[in-house]
PDB file of N, CA and C in Angstrom:
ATOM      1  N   UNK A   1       0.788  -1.179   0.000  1.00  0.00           N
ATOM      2  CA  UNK A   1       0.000   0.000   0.000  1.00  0.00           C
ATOM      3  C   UNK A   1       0.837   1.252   0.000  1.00  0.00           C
ATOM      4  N   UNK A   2       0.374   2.314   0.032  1.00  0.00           N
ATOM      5  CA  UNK A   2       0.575   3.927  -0.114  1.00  0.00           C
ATOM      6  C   UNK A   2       0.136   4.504   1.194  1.00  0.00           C
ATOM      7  N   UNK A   3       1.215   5.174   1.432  1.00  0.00           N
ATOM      8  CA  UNK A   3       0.702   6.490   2.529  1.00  0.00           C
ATOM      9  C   UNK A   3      -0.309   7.032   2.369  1.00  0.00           C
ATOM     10  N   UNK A   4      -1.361   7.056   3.708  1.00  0.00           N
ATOM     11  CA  UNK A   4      -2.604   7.872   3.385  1.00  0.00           C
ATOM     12  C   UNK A   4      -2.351   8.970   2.941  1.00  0.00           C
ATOM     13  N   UNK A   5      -3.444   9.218   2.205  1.00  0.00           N
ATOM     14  CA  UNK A   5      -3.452  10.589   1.942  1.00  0.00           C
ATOM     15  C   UNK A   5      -2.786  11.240   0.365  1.00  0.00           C
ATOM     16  N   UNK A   6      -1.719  10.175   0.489  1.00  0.00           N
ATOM     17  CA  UNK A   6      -1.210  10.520  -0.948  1.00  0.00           C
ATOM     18  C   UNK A   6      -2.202  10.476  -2.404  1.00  0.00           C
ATOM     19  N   UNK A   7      -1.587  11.518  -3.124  1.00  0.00           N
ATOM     20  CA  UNK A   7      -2.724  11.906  -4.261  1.00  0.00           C
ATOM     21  C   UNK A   7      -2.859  10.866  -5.538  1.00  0.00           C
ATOM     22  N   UNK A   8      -4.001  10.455  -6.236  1.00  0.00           N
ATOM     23  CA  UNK A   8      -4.460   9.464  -7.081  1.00  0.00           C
ATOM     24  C   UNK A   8      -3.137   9.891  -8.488  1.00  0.00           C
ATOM     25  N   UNK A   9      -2.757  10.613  -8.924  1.00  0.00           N
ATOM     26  CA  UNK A   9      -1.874  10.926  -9.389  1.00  0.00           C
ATOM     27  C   UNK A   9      -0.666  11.897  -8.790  1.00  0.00           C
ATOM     28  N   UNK A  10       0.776  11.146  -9.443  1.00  0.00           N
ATOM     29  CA  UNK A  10       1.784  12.103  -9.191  1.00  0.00           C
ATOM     30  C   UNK A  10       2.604  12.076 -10.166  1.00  0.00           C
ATOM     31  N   UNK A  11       2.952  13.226 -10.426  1.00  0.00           N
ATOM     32  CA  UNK A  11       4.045  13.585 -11.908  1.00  0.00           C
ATOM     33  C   UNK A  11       5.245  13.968 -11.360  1.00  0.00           C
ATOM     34  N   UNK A  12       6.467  14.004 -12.261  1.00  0.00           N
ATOM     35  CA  UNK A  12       7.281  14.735 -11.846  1.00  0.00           C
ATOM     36  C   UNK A  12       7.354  15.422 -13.466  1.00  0.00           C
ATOM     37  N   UNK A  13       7.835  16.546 -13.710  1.00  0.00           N
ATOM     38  CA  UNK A  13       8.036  17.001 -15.246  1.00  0.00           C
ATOM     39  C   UNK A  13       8.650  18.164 -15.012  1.00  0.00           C
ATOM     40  N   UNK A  14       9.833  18.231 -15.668  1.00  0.00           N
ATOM     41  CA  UNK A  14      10.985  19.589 -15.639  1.00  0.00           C
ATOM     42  C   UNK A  14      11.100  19.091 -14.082  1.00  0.00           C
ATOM     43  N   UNK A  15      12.189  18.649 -13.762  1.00  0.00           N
ATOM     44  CA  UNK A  15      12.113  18.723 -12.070  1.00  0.00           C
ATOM     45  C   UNK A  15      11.032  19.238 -11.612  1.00  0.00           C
ATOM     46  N   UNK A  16       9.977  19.586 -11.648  1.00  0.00           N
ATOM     47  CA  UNK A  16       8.650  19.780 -10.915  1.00  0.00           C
ATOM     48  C   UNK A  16       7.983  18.737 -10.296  1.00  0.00           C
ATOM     49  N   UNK A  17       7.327  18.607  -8.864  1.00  0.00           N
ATOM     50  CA  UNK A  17       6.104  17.403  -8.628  1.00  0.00           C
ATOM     51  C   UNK A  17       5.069  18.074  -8.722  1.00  0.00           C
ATOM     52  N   UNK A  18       4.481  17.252  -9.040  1.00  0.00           N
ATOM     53  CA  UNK A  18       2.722  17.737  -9.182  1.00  0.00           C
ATOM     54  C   UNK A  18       2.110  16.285  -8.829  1.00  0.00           C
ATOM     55  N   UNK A  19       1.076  16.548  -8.108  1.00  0.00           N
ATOM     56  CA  UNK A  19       0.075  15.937  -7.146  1.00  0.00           C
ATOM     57  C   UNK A  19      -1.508  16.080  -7.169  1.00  0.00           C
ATOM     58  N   UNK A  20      -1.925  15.267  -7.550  1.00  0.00           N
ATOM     59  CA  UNK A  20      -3.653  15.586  -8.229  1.00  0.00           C
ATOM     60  C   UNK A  20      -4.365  14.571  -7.907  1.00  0.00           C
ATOM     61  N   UNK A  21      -5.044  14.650  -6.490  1.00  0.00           N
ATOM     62  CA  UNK A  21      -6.486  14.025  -5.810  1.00  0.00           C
ATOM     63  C   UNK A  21      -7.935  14.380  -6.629  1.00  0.00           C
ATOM     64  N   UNK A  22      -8.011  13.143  -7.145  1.00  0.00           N
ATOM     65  CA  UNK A  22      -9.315  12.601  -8.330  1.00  0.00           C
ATOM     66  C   UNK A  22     -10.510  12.578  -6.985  1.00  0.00           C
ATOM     67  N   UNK A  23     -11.638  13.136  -7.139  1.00  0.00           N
ATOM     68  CA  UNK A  23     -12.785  13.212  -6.477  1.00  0.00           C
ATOM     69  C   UNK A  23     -13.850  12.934  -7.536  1.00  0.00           C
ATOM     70  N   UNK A  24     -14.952  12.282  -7.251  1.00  0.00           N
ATOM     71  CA  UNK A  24     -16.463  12.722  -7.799  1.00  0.00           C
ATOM     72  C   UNK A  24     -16.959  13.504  -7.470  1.00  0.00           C
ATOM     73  N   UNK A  25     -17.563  13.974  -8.448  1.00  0.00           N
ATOM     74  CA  UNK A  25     -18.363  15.735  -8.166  1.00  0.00           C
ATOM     75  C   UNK A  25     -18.671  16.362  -6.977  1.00  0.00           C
ATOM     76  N   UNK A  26     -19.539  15.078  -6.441  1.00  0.00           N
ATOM     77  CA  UNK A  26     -19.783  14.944  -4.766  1.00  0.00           C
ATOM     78  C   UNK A  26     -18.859  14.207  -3.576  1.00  0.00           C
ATOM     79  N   UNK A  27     -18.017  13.899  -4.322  1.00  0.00           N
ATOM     80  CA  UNK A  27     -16.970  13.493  -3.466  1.00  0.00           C
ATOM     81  C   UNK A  27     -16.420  14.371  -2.418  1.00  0.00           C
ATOM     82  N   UNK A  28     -15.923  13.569  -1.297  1.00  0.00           N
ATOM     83  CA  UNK A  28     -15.423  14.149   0.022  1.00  0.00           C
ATOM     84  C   UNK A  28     -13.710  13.968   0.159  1.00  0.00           C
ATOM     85  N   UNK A  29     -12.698  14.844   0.132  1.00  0.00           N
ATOM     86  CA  UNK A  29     -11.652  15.046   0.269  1.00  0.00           C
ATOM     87  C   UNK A  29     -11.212  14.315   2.012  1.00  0.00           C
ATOM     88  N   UNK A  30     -10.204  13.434   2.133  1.00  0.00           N
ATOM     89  CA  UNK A  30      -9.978  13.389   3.740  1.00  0.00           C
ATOM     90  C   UNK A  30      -9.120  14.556   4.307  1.00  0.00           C
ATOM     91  N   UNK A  31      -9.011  14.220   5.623  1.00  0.00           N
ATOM     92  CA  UNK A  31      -8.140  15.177   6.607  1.00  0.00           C
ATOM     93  C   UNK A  31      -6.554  14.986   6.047  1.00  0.00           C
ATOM     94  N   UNK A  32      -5.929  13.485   5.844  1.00  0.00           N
ATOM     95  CA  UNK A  32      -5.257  13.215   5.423  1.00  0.00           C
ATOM     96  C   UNK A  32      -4.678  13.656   3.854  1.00  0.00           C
ATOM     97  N   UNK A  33      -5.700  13.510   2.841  1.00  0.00           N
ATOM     98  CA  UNK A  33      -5.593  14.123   1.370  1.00  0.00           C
ATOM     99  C   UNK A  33      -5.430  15.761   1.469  1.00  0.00           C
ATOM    100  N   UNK A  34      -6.318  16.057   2.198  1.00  0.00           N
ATOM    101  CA  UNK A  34      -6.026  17.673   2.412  1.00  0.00           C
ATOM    102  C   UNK A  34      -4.285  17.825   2.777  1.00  0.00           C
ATOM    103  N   UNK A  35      -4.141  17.120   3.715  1.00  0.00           N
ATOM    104  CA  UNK A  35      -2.520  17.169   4.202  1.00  0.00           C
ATOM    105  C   UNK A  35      -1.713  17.055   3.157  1.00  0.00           C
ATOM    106  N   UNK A  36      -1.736  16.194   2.477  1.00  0.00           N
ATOM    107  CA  UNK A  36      -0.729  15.609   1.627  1.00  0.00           C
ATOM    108  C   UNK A  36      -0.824  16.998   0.915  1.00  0.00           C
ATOM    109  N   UNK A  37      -1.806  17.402  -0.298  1.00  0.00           N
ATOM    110  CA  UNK A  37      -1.852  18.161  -1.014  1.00  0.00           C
ATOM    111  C   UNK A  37      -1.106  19.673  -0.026  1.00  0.00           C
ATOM    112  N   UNK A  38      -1.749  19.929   0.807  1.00  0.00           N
ATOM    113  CA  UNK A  38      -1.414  21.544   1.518  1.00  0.00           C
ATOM    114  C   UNK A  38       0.688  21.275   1.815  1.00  0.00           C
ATOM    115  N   UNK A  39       1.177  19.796   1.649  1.00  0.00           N
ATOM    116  CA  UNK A  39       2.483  19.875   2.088  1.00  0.00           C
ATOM    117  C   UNK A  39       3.267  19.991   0.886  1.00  0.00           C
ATOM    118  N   UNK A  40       2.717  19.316  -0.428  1.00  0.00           N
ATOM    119  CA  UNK A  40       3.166  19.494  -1.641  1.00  0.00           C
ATOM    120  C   UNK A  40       2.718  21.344  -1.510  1.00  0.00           C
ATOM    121  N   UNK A  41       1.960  21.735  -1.581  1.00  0.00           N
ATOM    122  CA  UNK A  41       2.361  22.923  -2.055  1.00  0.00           C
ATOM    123  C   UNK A  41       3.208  24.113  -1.148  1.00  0.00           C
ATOM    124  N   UNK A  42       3.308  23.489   0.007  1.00  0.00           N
ATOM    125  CA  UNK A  42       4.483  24.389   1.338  1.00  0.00           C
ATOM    126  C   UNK A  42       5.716  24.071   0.623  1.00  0.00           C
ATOM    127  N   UNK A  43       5.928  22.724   0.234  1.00  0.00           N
ATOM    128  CA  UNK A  43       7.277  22.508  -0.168  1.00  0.00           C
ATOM    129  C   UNK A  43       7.455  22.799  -1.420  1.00  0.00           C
ATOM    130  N   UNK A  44       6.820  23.828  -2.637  1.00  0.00           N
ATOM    131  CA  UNK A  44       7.278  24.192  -3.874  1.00  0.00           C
ATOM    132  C   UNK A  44       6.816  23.592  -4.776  1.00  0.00           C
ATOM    133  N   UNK A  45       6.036  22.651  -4.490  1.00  0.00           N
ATOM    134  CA  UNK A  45       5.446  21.423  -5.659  1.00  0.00           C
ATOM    135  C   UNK A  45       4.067  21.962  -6.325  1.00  0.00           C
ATOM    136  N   UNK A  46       3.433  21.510  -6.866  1.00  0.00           N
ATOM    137  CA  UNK A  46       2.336  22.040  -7.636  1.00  0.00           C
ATOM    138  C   UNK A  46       1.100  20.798  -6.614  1.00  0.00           C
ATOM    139  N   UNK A  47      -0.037  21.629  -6.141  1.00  0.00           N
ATOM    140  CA  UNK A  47      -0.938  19.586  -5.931  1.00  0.00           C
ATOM    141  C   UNK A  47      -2.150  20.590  -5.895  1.00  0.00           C
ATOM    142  N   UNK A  48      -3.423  19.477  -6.252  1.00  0.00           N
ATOM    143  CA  UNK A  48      -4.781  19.861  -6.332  1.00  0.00           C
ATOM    144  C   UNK A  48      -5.533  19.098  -6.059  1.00  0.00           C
ATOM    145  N   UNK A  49      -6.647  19.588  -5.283  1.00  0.00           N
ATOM    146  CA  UNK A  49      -7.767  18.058  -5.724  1.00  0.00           C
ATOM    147  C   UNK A  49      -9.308  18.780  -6.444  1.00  0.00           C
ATOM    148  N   UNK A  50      -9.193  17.903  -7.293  1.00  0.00           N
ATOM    149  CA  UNK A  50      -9.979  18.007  -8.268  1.00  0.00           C
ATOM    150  C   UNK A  50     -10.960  16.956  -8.186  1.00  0.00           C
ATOM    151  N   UNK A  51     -12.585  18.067  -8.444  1.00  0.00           N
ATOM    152  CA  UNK A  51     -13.839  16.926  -8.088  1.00  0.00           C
ATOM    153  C   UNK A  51     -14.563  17.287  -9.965  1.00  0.00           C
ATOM    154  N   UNK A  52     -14.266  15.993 -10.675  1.00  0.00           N
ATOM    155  CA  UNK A  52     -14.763  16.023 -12.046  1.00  0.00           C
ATOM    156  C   UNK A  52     -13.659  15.708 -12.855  1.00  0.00           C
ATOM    157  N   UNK A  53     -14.190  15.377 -13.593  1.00  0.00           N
ATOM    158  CA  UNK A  53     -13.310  15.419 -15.245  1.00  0.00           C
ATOM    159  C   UNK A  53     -12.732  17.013 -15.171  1.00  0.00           C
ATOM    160  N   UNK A  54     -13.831  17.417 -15.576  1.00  0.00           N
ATOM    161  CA  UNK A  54     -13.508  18.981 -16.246  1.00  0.00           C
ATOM    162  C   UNK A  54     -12.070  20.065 -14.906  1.00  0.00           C
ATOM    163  N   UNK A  55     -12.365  19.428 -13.719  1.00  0.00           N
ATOM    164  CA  UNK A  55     -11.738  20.420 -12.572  1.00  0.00           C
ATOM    165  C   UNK A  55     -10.361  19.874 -12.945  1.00  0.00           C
ATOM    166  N   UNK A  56      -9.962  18.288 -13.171  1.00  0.00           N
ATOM    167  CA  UNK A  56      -8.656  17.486 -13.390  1.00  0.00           C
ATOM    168  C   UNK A  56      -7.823  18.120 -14.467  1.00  0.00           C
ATOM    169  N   UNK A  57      -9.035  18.292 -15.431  1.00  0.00           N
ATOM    170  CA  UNK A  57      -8.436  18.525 -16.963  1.00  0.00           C
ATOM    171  C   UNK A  57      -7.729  20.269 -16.801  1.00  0.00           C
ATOM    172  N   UNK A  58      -8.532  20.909 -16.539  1.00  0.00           N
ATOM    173  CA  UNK A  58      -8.020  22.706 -16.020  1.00  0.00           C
ATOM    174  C   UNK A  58      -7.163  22.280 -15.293  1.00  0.00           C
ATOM    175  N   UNK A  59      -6.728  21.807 -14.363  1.00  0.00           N
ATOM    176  CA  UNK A  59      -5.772  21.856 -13.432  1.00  0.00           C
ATOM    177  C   UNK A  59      -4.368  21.191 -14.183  1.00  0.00           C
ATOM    178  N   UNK A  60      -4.415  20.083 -14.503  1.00  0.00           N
ATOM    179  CA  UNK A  60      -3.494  19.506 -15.545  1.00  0.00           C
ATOM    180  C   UNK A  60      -3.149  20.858 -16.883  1.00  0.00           C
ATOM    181  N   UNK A  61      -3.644  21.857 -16.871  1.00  0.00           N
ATOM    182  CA  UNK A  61      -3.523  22.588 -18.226  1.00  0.00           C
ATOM    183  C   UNK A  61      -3.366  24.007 -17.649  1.00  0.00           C
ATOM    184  N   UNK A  62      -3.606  24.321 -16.571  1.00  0.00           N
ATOM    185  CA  UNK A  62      -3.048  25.546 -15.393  1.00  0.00           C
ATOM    186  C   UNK A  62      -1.351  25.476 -15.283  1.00  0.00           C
ATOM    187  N   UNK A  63      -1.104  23.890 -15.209  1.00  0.00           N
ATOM    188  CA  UNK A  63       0.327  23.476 -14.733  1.00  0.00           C
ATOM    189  C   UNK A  63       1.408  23.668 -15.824  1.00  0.00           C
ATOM    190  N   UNK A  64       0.451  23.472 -16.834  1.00  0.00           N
ATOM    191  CA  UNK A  64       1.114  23.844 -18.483  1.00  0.00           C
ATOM    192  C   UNK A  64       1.916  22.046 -18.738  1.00  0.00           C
ATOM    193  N   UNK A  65       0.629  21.103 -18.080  1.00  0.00           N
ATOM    194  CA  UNK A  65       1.042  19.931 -19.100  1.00  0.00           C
ATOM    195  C   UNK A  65       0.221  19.362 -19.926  1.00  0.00           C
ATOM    196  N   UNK A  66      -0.578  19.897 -20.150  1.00  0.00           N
ATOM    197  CA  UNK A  66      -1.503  19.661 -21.129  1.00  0.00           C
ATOM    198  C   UNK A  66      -1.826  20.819 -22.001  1.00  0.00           C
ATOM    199  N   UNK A  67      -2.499  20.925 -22.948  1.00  0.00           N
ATOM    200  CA  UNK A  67      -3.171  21.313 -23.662  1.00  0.00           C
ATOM    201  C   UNK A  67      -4.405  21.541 -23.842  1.00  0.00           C
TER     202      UNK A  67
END
């Protein structure tokens, strides 16, 4: 297994991490996922959690790895 909390995807690209917690629309984020994500971004990394297709896809294309 994986450390709680850690995000459903992780990239690294250009030395960058990026970190992206997959939710359903109505989905509920944990105490733990919140953590993970709020430490990736204290430490310089890029992380999000995203509830939808559409929130994943903007966020992936905010980061400038997509299109």
């Amino acid at each position: 297994g994986v450390t709680a909390g850690v995000s459903d995807i992780i990239l690294f690209h250009r030395s960058k991490f990026f970190a992206l917690e997959l939710k359903a629309p109505k989905g509920r984020a944990s105490e733990t996922q919140w953590a993970f994500i709020d430490a990736v971004n204290r430490e310089g990394g890029y992380g999000s959690i995203a509830w939808g297709l559409d929130e994943a896809l903007d966020a992936l294309k905010l980061w400038g790895l997509i299109k």
